[in-house]
Structure formats: structure tokens, C-alpha cells
Protein backbone atom coordinates (compact mmCIF):
# COMPACT_ATOMS: atom_id res chain seq x y z
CA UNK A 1 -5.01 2.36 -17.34
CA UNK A 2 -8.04 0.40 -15.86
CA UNK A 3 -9.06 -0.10 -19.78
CA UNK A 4 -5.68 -0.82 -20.93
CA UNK A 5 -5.82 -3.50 -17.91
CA UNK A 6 -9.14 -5.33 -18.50
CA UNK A 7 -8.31 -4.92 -22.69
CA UNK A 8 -4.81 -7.16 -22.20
CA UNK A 9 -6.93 -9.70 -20.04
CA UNK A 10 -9.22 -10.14 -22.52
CA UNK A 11 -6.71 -10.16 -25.66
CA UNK A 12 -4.83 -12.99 -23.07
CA UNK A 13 -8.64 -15.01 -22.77
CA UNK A 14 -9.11 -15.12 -26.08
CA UNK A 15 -5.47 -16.37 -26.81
CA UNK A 16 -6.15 -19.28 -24.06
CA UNK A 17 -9.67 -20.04 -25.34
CA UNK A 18 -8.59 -20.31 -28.79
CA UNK A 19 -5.39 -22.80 -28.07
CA UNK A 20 -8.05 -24.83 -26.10
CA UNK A 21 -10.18 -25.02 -29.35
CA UNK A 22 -7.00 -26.03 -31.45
CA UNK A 23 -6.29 -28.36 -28.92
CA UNK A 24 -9.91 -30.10 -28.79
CA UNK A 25 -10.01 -30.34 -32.42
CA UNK A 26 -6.81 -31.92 -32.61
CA UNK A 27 -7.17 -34.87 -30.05
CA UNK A 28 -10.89 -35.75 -32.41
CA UNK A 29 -9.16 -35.26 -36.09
CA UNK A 30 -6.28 -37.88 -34.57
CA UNK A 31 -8.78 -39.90 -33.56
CA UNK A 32 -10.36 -39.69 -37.21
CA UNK A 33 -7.08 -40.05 -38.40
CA UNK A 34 -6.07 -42.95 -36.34
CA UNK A 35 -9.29 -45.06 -37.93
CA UNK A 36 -8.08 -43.97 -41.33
CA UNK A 37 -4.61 -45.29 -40.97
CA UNK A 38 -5.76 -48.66 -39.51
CA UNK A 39 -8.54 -49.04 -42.56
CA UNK A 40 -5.77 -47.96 -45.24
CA UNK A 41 -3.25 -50.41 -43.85
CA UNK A 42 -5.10 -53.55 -42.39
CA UNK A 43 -7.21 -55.35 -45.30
CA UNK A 44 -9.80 -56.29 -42.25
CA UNK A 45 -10.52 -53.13 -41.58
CA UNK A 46 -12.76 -52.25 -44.20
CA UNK A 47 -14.46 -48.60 -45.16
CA UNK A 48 -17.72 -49.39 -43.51
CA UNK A 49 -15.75 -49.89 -40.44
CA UNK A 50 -13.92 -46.32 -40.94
CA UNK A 51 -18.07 -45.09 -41.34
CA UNK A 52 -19.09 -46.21 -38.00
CA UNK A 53 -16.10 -45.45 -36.13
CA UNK A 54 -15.99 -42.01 -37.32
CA UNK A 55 -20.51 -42.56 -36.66
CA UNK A 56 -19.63 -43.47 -33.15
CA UNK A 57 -16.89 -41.19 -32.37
CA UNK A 58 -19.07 -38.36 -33.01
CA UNK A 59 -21.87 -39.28 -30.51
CA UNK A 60 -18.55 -39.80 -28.10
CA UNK A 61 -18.02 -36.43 -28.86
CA UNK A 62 -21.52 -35.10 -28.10
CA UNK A 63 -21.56 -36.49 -24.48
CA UNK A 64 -18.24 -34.98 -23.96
CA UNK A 65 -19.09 -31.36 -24.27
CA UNK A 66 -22.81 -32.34 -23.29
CA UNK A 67 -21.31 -33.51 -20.00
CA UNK A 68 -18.90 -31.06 -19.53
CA UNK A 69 -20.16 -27.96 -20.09
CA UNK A 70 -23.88 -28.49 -19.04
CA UNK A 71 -24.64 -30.99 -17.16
CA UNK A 72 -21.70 -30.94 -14.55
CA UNK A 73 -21.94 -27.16 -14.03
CA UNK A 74 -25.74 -27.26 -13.43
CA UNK A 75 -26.07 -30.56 -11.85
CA UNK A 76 -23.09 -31.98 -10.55
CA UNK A 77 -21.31 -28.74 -9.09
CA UNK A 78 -25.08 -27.33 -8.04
CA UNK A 79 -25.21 -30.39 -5.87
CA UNK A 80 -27.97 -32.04 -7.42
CA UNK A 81 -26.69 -35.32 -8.15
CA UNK A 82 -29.30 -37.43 -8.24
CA UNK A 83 -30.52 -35.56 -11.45
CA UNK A 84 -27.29 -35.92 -12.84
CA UNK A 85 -27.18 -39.77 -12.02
CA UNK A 86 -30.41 -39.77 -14.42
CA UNK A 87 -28.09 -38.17 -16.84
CA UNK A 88 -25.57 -40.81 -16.54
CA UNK A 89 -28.09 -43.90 -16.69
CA UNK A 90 -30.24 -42.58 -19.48
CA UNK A 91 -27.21 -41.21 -21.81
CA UNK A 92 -25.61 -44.45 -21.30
CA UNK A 93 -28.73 -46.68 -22.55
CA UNK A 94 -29.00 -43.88 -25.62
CA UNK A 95 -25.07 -44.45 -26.10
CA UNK A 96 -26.26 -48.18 -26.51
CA UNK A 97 -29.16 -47.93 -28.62
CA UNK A 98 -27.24 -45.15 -30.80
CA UNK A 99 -24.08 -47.26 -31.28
CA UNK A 100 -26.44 -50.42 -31.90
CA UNK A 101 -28.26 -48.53 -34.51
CA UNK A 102 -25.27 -47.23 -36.45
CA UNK A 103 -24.06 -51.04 -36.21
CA UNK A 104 -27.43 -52.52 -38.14
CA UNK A 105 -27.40 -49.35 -40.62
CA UNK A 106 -23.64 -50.40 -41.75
CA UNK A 107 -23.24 -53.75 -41.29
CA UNK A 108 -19.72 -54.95 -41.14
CA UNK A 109 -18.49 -57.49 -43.85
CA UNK A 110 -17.56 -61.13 -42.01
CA UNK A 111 -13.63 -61.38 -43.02
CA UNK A 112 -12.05 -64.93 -42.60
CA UNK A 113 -8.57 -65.76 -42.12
CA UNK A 114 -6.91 -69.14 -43.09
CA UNK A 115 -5.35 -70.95 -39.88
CA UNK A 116 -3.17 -73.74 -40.23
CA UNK A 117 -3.58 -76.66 -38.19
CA UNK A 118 -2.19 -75.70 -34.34
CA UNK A 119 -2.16 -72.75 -34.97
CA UNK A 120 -4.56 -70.77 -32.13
CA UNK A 121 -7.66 -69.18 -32.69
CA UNK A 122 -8.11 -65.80 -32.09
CA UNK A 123 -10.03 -64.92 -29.00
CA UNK A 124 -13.74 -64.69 -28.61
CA UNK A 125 -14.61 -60.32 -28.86
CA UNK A 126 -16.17 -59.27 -25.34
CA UNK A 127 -19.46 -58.45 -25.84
CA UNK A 128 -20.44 -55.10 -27.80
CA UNK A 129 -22.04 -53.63 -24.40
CA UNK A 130 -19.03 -54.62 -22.06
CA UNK A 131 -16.98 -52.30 -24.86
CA UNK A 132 -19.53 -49.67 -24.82
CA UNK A 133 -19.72 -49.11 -20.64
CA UNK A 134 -15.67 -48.95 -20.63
CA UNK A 135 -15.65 -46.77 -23.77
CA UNK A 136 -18.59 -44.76 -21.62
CA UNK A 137 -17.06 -44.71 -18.31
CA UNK A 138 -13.91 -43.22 -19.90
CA UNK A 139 -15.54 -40.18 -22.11
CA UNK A 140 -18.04 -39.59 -18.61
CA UNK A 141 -14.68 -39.74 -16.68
CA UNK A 142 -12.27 -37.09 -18.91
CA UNK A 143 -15.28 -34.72 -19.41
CA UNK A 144 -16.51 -34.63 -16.26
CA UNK A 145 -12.65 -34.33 -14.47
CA UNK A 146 -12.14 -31.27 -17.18
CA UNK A 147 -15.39 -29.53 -15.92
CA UNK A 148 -14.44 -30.01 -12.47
CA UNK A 149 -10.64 -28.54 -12.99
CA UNK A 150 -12.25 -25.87 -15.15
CA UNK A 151 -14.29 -25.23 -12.62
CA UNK A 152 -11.74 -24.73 -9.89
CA UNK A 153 -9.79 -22.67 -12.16
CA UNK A 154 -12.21 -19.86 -12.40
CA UNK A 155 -12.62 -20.31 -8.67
CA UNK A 156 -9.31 -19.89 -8.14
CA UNK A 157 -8.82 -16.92 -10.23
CA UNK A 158 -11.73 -15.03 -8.83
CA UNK A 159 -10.38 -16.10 -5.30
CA UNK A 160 -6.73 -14.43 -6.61
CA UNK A 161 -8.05 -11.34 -7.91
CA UNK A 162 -10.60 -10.80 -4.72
CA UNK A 163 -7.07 -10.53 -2.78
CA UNK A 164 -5.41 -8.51 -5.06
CA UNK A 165 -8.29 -6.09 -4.67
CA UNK A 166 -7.84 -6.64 -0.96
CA UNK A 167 -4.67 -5.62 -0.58
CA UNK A 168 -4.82 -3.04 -3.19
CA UNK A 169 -7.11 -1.64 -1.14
CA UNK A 170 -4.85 -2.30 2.32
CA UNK A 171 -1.80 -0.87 0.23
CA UNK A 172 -3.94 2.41 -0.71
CA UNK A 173 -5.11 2.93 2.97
CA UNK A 174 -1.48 2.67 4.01
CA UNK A 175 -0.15 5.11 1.91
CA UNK A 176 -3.53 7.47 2.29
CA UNK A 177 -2.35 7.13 6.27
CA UNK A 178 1.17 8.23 5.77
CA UNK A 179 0.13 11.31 3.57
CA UNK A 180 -1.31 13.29 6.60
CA UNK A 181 1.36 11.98 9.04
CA UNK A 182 3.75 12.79 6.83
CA UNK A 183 2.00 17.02 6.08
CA UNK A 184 1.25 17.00 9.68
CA UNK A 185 5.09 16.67 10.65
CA UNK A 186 5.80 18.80 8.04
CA UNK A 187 3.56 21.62 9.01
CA UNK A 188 4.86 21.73 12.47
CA UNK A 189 8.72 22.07 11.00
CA UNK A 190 7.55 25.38 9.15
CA UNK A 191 5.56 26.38 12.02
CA UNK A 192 8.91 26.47 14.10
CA UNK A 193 10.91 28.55 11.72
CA UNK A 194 8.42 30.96 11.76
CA UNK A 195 9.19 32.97 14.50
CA UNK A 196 12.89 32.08 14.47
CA UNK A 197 13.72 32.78 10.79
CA UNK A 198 11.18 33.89 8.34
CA UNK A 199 13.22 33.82 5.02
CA UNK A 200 14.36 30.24 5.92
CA UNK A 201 10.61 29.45 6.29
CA UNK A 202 9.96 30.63 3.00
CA UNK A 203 12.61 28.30 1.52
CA UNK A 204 10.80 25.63 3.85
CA UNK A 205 7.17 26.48 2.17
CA UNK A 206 8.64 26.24 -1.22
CA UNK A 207 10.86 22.75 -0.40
CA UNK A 208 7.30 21.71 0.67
CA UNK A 209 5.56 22.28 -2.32
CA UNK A 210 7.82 20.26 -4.15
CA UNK A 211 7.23 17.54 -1.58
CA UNK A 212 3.47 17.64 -2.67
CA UNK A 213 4.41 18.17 -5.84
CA UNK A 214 5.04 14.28 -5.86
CA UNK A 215 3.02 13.29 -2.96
CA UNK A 216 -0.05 14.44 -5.31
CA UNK A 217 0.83 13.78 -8.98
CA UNK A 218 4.09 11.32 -9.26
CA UNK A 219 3.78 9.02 -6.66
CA UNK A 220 0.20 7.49 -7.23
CA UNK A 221 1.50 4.09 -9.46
CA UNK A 222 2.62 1.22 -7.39
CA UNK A 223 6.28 1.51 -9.18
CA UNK A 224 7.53 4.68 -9.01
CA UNK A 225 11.31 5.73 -10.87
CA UNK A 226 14.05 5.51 -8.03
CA UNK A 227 15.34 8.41 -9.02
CA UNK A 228 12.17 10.41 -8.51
CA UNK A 229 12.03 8.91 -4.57
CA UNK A 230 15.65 9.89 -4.51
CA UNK A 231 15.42 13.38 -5.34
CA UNK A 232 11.81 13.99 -2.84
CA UNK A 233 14.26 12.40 -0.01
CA UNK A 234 16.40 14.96 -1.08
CA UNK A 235 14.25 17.56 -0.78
CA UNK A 236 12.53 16.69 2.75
CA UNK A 237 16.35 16.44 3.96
CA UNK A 238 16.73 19.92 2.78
CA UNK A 239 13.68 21.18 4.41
CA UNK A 240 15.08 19.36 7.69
CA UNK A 241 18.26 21.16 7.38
CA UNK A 242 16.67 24.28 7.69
CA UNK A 243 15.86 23.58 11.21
CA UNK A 244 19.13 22.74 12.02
CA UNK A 245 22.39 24.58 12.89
CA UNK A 246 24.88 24.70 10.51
CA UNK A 247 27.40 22.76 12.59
CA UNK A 248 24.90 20.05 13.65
CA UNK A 249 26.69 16.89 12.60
CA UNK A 250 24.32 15.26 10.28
CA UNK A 251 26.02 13.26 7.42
CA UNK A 252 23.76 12.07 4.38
CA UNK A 253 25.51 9.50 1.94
CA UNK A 254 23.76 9.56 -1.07
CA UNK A 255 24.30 8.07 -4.73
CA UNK A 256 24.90 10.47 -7.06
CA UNK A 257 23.62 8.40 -10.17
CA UNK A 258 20.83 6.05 -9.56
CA UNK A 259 19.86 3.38 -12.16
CA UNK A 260 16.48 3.39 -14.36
CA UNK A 261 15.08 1.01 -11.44
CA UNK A 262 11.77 1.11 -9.96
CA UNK A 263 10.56 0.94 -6.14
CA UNK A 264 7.15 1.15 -4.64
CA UNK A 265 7.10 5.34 -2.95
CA UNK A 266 7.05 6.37 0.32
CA UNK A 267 8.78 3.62 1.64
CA UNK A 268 11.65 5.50 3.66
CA UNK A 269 10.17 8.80 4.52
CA UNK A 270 8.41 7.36 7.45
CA UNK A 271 11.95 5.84 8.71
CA UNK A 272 13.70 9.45 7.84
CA UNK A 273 10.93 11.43 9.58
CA UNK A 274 11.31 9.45 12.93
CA UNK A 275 15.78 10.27 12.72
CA UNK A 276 14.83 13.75 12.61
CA UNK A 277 11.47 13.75 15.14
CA UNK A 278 13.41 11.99 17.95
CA UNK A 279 16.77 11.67 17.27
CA UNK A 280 17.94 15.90 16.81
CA UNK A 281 18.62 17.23 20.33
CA UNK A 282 20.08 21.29 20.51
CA UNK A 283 21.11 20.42 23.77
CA UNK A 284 22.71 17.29 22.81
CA UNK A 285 23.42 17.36 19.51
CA UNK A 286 24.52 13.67 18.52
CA UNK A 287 25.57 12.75 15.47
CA UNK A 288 22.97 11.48 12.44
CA UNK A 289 23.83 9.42 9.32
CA UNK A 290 21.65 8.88 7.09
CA UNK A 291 22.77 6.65 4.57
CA UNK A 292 21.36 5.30 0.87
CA UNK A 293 22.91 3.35 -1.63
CA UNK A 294 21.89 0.60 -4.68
CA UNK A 295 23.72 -2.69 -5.01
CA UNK A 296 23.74 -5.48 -6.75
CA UNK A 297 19.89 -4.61 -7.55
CA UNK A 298 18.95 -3.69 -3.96
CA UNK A 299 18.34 -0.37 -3.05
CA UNK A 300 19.18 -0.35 1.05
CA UNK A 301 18.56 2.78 3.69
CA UNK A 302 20.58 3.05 6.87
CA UNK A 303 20.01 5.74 9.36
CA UNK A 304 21.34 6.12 12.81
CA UNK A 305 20.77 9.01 15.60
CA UNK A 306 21.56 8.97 19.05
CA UNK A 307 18.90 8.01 21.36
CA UNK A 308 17.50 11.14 22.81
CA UNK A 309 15.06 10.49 26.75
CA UNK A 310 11.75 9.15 25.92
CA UNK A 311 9.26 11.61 24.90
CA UNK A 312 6.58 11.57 27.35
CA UNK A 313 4.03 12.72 24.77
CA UNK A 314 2.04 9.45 24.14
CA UNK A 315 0.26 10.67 21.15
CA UNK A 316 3.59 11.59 19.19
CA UNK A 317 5.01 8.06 20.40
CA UNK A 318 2.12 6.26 18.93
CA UNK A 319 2.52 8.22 15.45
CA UNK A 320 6.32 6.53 15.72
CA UNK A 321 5.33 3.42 16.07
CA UNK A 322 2.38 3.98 13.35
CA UNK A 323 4.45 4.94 10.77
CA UNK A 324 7.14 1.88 11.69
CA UNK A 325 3.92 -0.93 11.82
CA UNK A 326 2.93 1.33 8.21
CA UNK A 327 6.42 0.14 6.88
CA UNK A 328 6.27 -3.28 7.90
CA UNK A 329 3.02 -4.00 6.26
CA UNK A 330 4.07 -3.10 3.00
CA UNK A 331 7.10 -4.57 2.66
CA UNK A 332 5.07 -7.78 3.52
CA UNK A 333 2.84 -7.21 0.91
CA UNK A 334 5.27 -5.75 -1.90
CA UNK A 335 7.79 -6.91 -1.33
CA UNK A 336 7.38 -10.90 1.00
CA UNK A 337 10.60 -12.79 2.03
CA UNK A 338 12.64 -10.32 -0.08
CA UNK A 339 13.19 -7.38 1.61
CA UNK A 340 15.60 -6.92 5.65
CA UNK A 341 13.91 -4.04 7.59
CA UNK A 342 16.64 -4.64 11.13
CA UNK A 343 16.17 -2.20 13.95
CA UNK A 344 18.32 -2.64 16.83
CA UNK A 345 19.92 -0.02 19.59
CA UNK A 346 22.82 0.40 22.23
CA UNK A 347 22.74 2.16 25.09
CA UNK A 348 23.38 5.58 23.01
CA UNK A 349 22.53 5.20 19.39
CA UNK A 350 19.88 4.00 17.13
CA UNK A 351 20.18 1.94 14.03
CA UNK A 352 17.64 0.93 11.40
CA UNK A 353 18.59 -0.90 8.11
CA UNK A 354 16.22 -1.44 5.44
CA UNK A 355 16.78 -3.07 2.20
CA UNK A 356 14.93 -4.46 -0.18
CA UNK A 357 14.96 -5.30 -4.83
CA UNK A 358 14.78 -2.29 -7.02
CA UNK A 359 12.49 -3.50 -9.97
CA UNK A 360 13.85 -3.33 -13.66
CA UNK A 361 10.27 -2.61 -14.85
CA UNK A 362 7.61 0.37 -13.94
CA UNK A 363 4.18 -1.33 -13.13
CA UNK A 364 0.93 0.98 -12.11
């Protein structure tokens, strides 16, 4: 997939680079083709004119790309201006002599024009080397603000994928730290039905598998199929049942058709583990809803339990609130300012709503 990736990145370069070329070699053929008009269609413009224009142009063009893709990224950028400012002074005194040259090689014919008494003359032409700084100043200018922007680009792009590494990196840690939570709670379920029931805890070994089953080999993309998380919900609420009483009153709502939507895994189990970890009391057996449905392309969780007395075990408190901070960093990375995760309590039951866009397409 990593050489699918960096293959469609470069076909998508090599589109950009090429448009750029088109581009470049339009803007100088109009130019060309602007000179060509005017000598066609004004009689004073003659076809020694078109000759140096076209003469001139192309030494234009030479301290454009010159400029722009030498001398500002080694001098300018590199902070070494004052070798650059040699650039500028000597290019612009062999812009001078160049231009001057092409000017004695072709010399232009004189034209005269007939003007009738009162009629005004035309103005005197600013001198050759007043036209040649502005005509200077501007090519210096555009090449030199198109280096610096390129510049910046690339910057910025290397600065955008060094954070997507980053928190591909943070999003893999996450999910690598709700794996062994998530075994280690599991474990401890089977360990209890041991003793009690040993064919249940069979059924509990082989619900489990299935668990890794996905945990191992279908959830490792960033998009998994909704359906898939669906059905390994399923599955851990199955292996949680097993624990339980037949008349405990749990009540789990789920669709029973999901659409071809995507979500990033994991994302409830840690919210579904904590209903079951420290809301199921045998001695007060409070009622649990656990509730999932898709809407309107959201795909929101809501669970409630009754709130059992604090566990006085500090370690298994802090895995709680690990595996709720776990939840609330993703969802800011996947999914920012479009996802609700709202907790909130009475004085006897628990609530936590999560909701948050089920993707259309599957991205690894």
C-alpha cells in the first residue's frame, strides 16, 4: 500500500510539473505572439523590430529561470545576499550591454509620419536604459516572488506530511494501548467463568478468538467497514453476557442492517468495556442500555448503567479514565469539530453519548 501511496504522489507531481511547463511556455509564445500581431498590423512596426523583440525577450527569459531556480535558492534563501546583490548589479549591466548589442546588430528603420499643422507631436521615447531597469526590475521581481512561493510550498508540504507522520504515529500508539487494555479485561472475564461454569468459558475462549480475529488482521487500516465494528461489538457483548444472569436487565439496541459506510475501529469498545467493568452489580443489578444506531450519515453510541460505589482500586480507576482520555484523542485527531462525545450523570445513572460521520469511502 506504501508503494501504491508514494506511486499516486508521484503520477500527481508529474501531472503538476507538467501543467507548470504548459503554462510557462504559454505566457513566452503570447508574448512572441503579441510582437507578431503588432508587426503584422502596424506598418511602423517593421520585421527587424519583431527580430529584436523576440532577441530580447529571450535573454528576459534566461534571467527568469536563471534567477529563479538558481540564484534565489542558493543565494537569496541561503541568506547570502550580498552575493546575490552582485547577481542583481552585474546581470543588470549584461541585460544592458546585451539589449544594446542586439539594437546595433538590427538596426531599426527611421519611419516618419506626416503631421499637419497643430497637430501635436508625439512625445519624446524615455531613454533606452530607463526602459531596460523597469523591464528588469519586473522579470527580477516575478522570478524571484515565484522562487520564494515555490519555496514555501515545499516547506509547507514537508511541514504537512511531518504531522501526518506525527499523528500517524500518536494514532498507532493509541490503538497499540487499547489492544492490551482491551485482552487484559478480557482475560480476567474468562478467568471468572472458570470456576463458575466451564462450558460457558469455552464459549467465552472461542467469542474471544473472534475478537482477535479482528483485533489482529481486520482492523489495522484507518477505515474499517461499519459493519465489521458492528458485528466484533456484537461479539464482545456476547462474551459479556456470559457473565451475566439471564434475568440481568441489560437491553442492547442494535441496527440490524448497517450501510457500506466506513469508521475508524476501536472507537466504542473502550466506552462498552467501562458499562460492563463498573456499571454490572449482582447485588444491585441496575439496568444497562446500550444503544447504537446510523442516521443521517452519523453513526452515534449511547450507553447508560447505574452508578455502582467507587471502586477503591486506584489502578483499575486509572485504566477507566485511560481508555476515556484514549477516546478523546482520537476523535480529535480523526475526526476534529465533527464528532459529540457527552458524558454526564445523576445521582443514580450514567450516560455517555458519542457520535460522530460514518465515511462513504474506505481509506488505509
Amino acid at each position: 500500500m506504501n508503494n501504491l501511496t508514494g506511486f499516486l504522489k508521484n503520477q500527481s507531481e508529474g501531472r503538476h510539473n507538467l501543467l507548470v511547463i504548459f503554462l510557462h511556455l504559454f505566457v513566452w509564445l503570447s508574448l512572441v505572439a503579441f510582437f507578431w500581431t503588432a508587426t503584422q498590423r502596424d506598418p511602423f512596426f517593421s520585421n527587424t523590430w519583431f527580430i529584436r523583440m523576440t532577441l530580447t525577450l529571450t535573454l528576459y527569459a534566461i534571467l527568469f529561470y536563471f534567477n529563479s531556480l538558481f540564484m534565489v535558492p542558493r543565494f537569496l534563501i541561503t541568506h547570502r545576499g550580498w552575493i546575490y546583490l552582485l547577481f542583481v548589479a552585474g546581470t543588470f549591466g549584461i541585460l544592458v550591454a546585451g539589449t544594446s548589442w542586439i539594437d546595433s546588430l538590427l538596426p531599426e528603420i527611421e519611419k516618419f509620419r506626416v503631421y499637419r499643422e497643430g497637430m501635436p507631436k508625439p512625445p519624446q521615447k524615455p531613454p533606452l536604459a530607463m526602459f531596460h531597469l523597469f523591464s528588469f526590475i519586473m522579470i527580477l521581481g516575478v522570478s524571484t516572488s515565484i522562487a520564494l512561493l515555490r519555496t514555501w510550498y515545499k516547506n509547507e508540504q514537508s511541514r504537512l506530511d511531518a504531522e501526518r507522520q506525527r499523528l500517524s504515529g500518536e494514532l498507532l500508539a493509541l490503538r497499540n494501548q487499547i489492544h492490551p487494555h482491551f485482552f487484559f479485561n478480557t482475560l480476567n472475564n474468562i478467568y471468572s467463568l472458570v470456576d463458575i461454569d466451564p462450558s460457558r468459558a469455552k464459549i467465552a475462549v472461542l467469542e474471544m478468538s473472534k475478537l482477535m480475529r479482528y483485533l489482529l488482521y481486520e482492523s489495522e487500516g484507518n477505515l474499517v467497514p461499519l459493519e465489521k465494528e458492528v458485528g466484533f461489538l456484537n461479539h464482545y457483548l456476547h462474551l459479556m453476557q456470559l457473565r451475566l444472569t439471564p434475568d440481568f436487565p441489560l437491553e442492547i439496541q442494535f441496527p440490524d442492517k448497517t450501510s457500506g459506510g466506513y469508521i475508524s475501529p476501536m472507537m466504542f469498545i473502550p466506552i462498552v468495556e467501562n458499562v460492563f467493568k463498573y456499571g454490572v452489580s449482582y447485588t444491585n443489578p441496575g439496568p444497562i442500555l446500550i444503544s447504537l444506531k446510523e442516521e443521517l450519515g452519523l453513526i452515534t453510541l449511547i450507553t447508560e448503567n447505574t452508578i455502582l460505589p467507587k471502586n477503591e482500586d486506584k489502578e483499575e480507576e486509572n485504566r477507566e479514565k485511560i481508555g476515556i482520555a484514549n477516546v478523546k484523542r482520537r476523535l480529535e485527531l480523526l475526526y476534529p469539530n465533527r464528532h459529540i462525545l457527552d458524558i454526564s450523570s445523576t445521582e443514580s445513572r450514567f450516560r455517555v453519548m458519542l457520535s460522530f460521520p460514518v465515511e462513504t469511502h474506505g481509506k488505509t
